[in-house]
PDB file of N, CA and C in Angstrom:
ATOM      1  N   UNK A   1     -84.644  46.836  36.860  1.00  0.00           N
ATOM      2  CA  UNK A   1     -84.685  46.824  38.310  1.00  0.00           C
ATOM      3  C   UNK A   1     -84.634  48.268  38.814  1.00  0.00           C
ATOM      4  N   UNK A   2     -85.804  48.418  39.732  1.00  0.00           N
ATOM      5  CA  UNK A   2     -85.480  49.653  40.125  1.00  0.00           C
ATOM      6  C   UNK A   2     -84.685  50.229  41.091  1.00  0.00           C
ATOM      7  N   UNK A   3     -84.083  51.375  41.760  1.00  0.00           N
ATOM      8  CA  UNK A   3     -83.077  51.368  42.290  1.00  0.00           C
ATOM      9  C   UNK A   3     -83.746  52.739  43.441  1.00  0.00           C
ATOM     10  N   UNK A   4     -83.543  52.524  44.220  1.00  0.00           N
ATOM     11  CA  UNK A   4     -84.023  53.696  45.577  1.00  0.00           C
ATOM     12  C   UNK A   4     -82.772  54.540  45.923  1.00  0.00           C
ATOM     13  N   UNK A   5     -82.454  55.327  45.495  1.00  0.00           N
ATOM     14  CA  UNK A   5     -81.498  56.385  45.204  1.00  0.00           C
ATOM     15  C   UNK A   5     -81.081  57.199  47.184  1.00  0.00           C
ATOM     16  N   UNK A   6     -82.505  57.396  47.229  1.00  0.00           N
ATOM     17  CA  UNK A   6     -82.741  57.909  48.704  1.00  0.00           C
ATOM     18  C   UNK A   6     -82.063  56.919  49.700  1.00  0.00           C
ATOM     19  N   UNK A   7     -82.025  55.559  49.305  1.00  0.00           N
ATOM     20  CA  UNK A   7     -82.033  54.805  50.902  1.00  0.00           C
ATOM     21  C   UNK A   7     -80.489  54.582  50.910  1.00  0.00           C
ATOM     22  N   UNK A   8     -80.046  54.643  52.366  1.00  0.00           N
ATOM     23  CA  UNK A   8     -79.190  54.377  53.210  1.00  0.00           C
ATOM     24  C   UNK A   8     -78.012  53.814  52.215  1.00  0.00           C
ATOM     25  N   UNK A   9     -76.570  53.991  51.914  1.00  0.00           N
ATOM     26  CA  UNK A   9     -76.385  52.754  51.127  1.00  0.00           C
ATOM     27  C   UNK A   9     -74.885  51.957  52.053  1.00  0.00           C
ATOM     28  N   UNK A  10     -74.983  50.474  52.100  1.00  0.00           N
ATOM     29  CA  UNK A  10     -74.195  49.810  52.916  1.00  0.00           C
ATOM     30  C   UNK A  10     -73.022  49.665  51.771  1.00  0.00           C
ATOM     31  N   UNK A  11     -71.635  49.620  52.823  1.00  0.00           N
ATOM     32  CA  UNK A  11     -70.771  49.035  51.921  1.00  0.00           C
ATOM     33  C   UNK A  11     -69.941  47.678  52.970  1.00  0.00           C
ATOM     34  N   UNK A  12     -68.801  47.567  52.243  1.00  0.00           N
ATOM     35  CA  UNK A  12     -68.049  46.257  52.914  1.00  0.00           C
ATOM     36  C   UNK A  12     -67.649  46.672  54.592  1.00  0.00           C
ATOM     37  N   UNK A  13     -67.019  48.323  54.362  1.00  0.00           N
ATOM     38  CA  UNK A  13     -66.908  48.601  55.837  1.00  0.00           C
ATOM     39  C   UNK A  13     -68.383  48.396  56.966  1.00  0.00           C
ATOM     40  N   UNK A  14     -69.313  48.771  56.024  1.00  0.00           N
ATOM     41  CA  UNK A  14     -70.338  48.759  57.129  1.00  0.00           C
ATOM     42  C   UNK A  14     -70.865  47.285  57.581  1.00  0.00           C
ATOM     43  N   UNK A  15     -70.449  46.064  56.694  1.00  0.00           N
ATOM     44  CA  UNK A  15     -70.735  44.740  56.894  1.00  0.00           C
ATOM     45  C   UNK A  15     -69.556  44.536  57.811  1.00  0.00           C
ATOM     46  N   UNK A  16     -68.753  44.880  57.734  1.00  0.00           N
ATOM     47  CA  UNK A  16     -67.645  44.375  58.823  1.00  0.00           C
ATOM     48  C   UNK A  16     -67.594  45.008  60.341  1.00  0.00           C
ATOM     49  N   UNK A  17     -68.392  46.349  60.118  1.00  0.00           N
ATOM     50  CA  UNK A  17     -68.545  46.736  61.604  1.00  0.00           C
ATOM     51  C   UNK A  17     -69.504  45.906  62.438  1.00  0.00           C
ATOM     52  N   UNK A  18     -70.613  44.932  61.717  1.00  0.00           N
ATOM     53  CA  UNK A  18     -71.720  44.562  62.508  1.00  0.00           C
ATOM     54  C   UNK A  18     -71.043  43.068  62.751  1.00  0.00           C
ATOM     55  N   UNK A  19     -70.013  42.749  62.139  1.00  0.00           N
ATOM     56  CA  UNK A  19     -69.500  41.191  62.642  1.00  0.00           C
ATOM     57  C   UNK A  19     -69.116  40.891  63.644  1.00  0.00           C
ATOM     58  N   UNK A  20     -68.643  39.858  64.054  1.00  0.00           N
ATOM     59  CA  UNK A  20     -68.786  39.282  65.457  1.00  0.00           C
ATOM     60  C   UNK A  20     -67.013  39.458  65.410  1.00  0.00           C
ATOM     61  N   UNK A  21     -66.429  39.701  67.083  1.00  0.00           N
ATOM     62  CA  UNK A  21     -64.993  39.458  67.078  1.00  0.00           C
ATOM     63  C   UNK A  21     -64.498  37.894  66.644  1.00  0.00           C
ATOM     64  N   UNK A  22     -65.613  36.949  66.801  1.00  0.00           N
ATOM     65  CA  UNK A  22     -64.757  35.634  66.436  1.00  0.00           C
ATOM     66  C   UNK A  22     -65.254  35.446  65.107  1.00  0.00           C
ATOM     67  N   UNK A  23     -65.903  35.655  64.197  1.00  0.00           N
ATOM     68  CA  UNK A  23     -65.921  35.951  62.867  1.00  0.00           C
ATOM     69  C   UNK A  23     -65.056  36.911  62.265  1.00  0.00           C
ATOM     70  N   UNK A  24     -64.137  37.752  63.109  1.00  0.00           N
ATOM     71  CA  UNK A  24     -63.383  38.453  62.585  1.00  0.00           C
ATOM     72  C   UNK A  24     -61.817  37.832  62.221  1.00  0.00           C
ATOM     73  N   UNK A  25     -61.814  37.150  63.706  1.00  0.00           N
ATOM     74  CA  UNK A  25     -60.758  36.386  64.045  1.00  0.00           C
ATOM     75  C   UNK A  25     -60.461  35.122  63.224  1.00  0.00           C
ATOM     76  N   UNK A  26     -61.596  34.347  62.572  1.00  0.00           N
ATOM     77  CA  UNK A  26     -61.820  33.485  61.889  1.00  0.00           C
ATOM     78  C   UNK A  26     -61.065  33.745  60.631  1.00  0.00           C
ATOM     79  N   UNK A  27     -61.853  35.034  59.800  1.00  0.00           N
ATOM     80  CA  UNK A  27     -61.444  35.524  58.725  1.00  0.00           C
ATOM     81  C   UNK A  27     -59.823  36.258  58.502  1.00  0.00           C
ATOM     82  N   UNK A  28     -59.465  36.712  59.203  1.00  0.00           N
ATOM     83  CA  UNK A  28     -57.744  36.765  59.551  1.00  0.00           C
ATOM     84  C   UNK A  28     -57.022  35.981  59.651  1.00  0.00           C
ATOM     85  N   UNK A  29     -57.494  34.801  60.094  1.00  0.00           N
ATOM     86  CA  UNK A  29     -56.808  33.571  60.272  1.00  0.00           C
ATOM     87  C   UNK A  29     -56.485  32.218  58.572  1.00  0.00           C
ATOM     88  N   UNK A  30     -57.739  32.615  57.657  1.00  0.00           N
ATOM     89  CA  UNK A  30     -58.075  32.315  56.484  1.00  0.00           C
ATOM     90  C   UNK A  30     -56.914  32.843  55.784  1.00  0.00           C
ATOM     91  N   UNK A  31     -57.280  34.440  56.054  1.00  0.00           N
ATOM     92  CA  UNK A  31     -56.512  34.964  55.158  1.00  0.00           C
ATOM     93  C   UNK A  31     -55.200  35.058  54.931  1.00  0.00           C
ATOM     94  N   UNK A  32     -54.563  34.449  56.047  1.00  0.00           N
ATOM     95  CA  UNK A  32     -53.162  34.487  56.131  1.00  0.00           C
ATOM     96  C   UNK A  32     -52.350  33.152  55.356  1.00  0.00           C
ATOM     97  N   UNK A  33     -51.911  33.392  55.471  1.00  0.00           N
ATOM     98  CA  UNK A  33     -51.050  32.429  54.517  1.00  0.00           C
ATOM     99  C   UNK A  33     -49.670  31.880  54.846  1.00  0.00           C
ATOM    100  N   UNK A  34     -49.540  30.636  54.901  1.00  0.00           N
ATOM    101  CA  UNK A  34     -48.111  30.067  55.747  1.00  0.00           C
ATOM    102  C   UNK A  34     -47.289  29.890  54.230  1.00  0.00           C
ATOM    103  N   UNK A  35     -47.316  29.772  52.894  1.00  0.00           N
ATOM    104  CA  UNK A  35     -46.878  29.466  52.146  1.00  0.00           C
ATOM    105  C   UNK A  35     -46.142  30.816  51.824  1.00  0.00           C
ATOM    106  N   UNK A  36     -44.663  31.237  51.759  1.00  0.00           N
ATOM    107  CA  UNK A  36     -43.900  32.189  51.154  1.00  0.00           C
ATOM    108  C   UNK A  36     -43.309  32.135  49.771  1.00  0.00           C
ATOM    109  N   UNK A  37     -43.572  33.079  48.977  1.00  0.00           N
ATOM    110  CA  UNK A  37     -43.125  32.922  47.375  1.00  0.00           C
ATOM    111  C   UNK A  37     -41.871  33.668  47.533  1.00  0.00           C
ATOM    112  N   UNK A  38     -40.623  32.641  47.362  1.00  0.00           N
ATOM    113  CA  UNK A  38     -39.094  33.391  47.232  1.00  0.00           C
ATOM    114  C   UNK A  38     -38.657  33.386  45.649  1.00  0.00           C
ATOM    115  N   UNK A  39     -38.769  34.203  45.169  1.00  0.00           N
ATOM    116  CA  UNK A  39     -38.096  34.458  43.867  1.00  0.00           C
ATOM    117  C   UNK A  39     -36.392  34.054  44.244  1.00  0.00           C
ATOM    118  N   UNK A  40     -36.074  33.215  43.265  1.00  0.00           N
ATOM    119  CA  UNK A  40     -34.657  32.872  43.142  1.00  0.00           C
ATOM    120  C   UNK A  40     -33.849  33.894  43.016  1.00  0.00           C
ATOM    121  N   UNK A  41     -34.266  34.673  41.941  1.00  0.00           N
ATOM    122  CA  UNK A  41     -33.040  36.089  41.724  1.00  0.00           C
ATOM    123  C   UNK A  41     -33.218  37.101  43.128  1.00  0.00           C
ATOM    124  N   UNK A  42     -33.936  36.646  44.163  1.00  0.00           N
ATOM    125  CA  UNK A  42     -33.832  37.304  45.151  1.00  0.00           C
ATOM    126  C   UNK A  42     -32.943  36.579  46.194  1.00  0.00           C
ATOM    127  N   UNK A  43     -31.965  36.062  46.037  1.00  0.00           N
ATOM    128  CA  UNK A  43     -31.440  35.744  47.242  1.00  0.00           C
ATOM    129  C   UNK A  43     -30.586  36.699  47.754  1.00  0.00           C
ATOM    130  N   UNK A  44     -29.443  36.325  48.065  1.00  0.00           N
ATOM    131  CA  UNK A  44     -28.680  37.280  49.185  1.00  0.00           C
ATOM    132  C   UNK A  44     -27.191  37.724  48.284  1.00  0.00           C
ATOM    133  N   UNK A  45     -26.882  36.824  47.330  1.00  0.00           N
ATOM    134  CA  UNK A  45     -25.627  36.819  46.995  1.00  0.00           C
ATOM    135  C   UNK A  45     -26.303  37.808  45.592  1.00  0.00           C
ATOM    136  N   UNK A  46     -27.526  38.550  45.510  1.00  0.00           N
ATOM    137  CA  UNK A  46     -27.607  39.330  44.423  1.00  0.00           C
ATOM    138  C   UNK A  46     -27.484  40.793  44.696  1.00  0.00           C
ATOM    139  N   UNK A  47     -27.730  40.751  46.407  1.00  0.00           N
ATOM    140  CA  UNK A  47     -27.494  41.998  46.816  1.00  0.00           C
ATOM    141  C   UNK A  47     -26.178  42.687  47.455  1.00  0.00           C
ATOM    142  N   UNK A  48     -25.906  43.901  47.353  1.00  0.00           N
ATOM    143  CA  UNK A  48     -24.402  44.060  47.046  1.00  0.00           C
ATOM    144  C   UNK A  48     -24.875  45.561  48.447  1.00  0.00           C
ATOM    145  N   UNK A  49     -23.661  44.932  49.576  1.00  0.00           N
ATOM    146  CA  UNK A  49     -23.678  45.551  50.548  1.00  0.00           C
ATOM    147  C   UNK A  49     -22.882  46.770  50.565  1.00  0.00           C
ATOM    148  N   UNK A  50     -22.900  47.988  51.509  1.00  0.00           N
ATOM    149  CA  UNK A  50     -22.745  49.220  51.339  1.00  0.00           C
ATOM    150  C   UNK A  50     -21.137  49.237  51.677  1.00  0.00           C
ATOM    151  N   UNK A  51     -20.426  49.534  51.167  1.00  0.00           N
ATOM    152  CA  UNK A  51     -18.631  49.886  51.716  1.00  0.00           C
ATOM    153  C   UNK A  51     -17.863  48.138  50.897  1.00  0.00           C
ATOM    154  N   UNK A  52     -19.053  47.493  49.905  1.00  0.00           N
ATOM    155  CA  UNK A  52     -18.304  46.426  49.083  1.00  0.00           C
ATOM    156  C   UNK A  52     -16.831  46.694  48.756  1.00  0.00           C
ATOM    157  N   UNK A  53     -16.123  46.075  48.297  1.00  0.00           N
ATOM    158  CA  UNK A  53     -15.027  46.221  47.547  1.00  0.00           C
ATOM    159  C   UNK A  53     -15.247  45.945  45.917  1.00  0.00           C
ATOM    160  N   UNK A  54     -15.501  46.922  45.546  1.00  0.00           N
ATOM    161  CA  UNK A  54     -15.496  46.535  44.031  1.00  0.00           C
ATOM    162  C   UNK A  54     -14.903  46.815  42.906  1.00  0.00           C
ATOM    163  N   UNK A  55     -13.820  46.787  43.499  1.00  0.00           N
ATOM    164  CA  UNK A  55     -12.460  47.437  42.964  1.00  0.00           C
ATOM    165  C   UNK A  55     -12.546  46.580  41.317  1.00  0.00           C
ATOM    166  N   UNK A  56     -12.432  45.051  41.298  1.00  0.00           N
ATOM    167  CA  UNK A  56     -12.803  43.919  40.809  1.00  0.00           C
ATOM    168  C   UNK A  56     -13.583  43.968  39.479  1.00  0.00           C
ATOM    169  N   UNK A  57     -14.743  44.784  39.750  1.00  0.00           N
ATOM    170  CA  UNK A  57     -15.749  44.668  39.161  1.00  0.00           C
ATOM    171  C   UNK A  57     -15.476  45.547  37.453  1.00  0.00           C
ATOM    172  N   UNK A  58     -16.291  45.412  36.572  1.00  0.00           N
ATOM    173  CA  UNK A  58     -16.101  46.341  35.095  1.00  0.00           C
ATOM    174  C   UNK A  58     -17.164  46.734  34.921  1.00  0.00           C
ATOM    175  N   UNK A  59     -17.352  48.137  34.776  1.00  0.00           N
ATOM    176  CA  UNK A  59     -18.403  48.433  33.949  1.00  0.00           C
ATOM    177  C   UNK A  59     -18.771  47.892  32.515  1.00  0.00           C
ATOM    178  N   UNK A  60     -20.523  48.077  32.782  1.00  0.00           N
ATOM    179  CA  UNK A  60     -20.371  47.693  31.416  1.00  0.00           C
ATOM    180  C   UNK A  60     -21.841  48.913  30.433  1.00  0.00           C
ATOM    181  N   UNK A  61     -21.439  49.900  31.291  1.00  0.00           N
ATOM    182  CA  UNK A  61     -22.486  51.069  30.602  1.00  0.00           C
ATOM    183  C   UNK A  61     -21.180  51.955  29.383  1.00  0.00           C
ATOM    184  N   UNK A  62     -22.122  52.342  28.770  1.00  0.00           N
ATOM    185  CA  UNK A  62     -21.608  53.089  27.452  1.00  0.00           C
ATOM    186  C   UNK A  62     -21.755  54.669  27.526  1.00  0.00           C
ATOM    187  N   UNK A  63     -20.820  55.205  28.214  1.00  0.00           N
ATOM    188  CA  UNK A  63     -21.301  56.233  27.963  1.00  0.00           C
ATOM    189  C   UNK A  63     -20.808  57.393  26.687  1.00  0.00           C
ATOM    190  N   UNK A  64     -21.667  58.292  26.589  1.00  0.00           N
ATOM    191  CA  UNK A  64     -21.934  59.192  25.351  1.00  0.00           C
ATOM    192  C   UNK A  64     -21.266  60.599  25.474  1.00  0.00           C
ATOM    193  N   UNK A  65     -20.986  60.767  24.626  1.00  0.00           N
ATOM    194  CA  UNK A  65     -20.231  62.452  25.093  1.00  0.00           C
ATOM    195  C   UNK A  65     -21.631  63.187  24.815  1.00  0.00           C
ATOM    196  N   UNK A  66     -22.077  64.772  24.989  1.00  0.00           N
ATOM    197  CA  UNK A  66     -22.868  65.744  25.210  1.00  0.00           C
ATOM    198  C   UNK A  66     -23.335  65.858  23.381  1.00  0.00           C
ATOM    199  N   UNK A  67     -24.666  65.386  23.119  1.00  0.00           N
ATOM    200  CA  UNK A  67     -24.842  65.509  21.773  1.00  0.00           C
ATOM    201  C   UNK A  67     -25.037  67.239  21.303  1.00  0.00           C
ATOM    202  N   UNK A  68     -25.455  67.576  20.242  1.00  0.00           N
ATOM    203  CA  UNK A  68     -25.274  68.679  19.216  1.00  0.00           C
ATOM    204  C   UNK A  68     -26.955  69.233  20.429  1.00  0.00           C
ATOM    205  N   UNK A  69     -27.692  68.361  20.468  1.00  0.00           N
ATOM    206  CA  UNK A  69     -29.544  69.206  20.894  1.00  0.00           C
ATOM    207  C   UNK A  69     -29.614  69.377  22.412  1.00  0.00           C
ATOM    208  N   UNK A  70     -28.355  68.925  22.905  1.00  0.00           N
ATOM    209  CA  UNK A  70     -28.396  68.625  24.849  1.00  0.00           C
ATOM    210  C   UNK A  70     -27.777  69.759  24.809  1.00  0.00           C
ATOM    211  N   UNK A  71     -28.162  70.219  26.463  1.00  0.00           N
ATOM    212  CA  UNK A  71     -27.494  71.252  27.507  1.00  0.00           C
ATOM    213  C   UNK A  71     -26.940  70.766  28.667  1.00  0.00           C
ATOM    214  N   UNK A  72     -26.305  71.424  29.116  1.00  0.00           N
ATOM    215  CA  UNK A  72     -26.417  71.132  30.887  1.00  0.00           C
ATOM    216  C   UNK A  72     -26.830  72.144  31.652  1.00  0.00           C
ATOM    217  N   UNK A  73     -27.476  71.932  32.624  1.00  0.00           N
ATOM    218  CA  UNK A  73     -28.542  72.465  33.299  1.00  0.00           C
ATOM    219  C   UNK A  73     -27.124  73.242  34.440  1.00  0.00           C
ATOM    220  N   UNK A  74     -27.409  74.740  34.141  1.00  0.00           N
ATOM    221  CA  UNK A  74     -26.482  75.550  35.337  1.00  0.00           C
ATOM    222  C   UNK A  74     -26.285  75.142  37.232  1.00  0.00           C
ATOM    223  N   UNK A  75     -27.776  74.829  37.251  1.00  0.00           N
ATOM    224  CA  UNK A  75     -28.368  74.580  38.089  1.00  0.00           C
ATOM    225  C   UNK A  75     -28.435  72.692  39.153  1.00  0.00           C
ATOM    226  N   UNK A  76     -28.804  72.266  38.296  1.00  0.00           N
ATOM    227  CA  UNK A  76     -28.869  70.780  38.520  1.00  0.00           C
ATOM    228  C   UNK A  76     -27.799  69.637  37.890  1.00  0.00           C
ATOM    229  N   UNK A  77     -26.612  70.331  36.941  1.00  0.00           N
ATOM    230  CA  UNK A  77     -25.928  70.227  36.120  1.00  0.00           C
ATOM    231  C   UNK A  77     -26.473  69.041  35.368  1.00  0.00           C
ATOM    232  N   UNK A  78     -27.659  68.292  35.238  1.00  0.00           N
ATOM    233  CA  UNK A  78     -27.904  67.181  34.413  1.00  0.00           C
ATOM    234  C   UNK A  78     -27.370  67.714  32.607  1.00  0.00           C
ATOM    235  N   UNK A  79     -27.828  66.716  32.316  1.00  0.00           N
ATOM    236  CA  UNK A  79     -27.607  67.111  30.875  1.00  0.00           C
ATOM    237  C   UNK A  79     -29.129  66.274  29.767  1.00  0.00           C
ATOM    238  N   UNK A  80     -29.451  67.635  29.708  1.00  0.00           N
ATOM    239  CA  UNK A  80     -30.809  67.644  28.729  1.00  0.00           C
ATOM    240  C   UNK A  80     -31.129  67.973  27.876  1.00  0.00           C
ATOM    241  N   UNK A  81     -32.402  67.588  27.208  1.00  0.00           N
ATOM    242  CA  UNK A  81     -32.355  67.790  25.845  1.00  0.00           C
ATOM    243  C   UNK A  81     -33.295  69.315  25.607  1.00  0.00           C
ATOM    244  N   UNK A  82     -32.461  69.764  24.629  1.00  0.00           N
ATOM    245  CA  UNK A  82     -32.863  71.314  24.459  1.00  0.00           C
ATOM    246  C   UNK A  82     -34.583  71.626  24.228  1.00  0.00           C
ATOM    247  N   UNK A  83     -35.502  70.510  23.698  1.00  0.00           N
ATOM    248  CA  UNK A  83     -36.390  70.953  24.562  1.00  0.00           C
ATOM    249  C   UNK A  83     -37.197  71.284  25.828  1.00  0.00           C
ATOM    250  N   UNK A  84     -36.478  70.236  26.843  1.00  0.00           N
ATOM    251  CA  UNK A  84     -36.259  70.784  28.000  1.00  0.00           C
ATOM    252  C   UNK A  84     -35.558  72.406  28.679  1.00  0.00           C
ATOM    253  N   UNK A  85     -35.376  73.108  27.601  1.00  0.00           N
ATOM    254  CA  UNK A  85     -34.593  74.248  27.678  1.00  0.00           C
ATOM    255  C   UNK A  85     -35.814  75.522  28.368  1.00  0.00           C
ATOM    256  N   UNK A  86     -35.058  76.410  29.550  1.00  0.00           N
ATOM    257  CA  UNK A  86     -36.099  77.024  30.242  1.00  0.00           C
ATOM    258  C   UNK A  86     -35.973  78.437  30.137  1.00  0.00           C
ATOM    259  N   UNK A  87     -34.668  78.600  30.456  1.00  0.00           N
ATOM    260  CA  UNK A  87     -34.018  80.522  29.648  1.00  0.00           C
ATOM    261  C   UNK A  87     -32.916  79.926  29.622  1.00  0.00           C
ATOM    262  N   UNK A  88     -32.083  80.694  29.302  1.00  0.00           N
ATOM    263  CA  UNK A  88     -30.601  81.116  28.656  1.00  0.00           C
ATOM    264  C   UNK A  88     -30.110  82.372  28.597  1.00  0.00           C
ATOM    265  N   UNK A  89     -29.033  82.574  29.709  1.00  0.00           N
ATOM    266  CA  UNK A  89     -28.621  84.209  29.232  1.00  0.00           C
ATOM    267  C   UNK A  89     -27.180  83.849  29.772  1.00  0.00           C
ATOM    268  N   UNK A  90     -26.255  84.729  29.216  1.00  0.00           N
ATOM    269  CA  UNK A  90     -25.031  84.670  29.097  1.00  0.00           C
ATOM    270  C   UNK A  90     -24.191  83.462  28.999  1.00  0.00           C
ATOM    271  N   UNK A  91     -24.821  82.446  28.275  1.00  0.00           N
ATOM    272  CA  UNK A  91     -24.048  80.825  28.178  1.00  0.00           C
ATOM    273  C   UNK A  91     -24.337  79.975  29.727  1.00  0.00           C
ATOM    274  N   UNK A  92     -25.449  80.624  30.216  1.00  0.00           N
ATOM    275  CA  UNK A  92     -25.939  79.767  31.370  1.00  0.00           C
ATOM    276  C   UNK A  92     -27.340  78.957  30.846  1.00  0.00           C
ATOM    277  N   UNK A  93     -27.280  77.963  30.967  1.00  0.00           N
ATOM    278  CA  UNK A  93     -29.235  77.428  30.497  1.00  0.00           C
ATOM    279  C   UNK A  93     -29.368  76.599  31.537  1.00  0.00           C
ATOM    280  N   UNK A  94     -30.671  77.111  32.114  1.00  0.00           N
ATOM    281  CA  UNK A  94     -31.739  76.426  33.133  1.00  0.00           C
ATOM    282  C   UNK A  94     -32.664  75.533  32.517  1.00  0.00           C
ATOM    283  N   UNK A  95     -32.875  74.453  33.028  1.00  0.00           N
ATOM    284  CA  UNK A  95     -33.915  73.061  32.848  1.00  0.00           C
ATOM    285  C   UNK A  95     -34.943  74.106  33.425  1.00  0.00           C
ATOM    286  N   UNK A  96     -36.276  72.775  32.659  1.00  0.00           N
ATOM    287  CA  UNK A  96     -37.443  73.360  32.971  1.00  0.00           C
ATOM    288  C   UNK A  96     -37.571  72.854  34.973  1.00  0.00           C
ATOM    289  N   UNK A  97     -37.259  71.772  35.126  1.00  0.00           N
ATOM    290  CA  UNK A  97     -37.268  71.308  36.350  1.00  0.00           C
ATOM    291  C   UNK A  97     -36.824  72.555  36.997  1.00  0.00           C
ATOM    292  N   UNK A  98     -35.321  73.001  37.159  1.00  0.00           N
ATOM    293  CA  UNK A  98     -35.079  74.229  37.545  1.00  0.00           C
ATOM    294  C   UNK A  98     -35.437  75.255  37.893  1.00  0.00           C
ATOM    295  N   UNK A  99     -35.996  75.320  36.821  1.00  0.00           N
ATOM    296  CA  UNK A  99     -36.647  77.118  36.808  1.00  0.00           C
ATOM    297  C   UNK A  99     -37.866  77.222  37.368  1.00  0.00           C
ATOM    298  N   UNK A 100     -38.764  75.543  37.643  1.00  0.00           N
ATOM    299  CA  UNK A 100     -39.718  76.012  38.628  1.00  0.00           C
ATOM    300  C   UNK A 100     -40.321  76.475  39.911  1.00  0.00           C
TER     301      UNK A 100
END
């Protein structure tokens, strides 16, 4: 099939500019949808409001002491891994994030 490279070329915007307002109105009306999808793990009692009391509550993360290849960043104080390492001078080390 041959293809005319030169001519004009239409897309979806340009089909929708030449439509009619009640063909527009039609198609908005299609597209909408009265049916709502509520995920169960979304209700209300999963979300945990700001000034909670969670005195109650236990962690349950593990945390790690500073391995032998990590730093902490002078700067951002994270703690990263030494190839992330950016300079170092006098027992200070900058992340690459840092130093940019």
């Amino acid at each position: 099939m041959a293809t005319d490279y030169d001519a004009p070329r239409r897309n979806e915007t340009d089909d929708m500019a030449e439509d009619s307002l009640d063909e527009l109105k039609a198609r908005r009306n299609e597209a909408q949808s009265s049916v709502v999808d509520v995920d169960e793990s979304d209700t209300a009692e999963s979300f945990e409001l700001p000034g909670a009391d969670l005195s109650g509550e236990e962690l349950t993360v593990k945390v790690l002491p500073k391995q032998a290849d990590e730093f902490t960043c002078a700067s951002c104080f994270l703690v990263h891994h030494r190839s992330r390492l950016a300079s170092s001078s006098g027992g200070q080390y900058i992340c690459r994030d840092c130093a940019a």
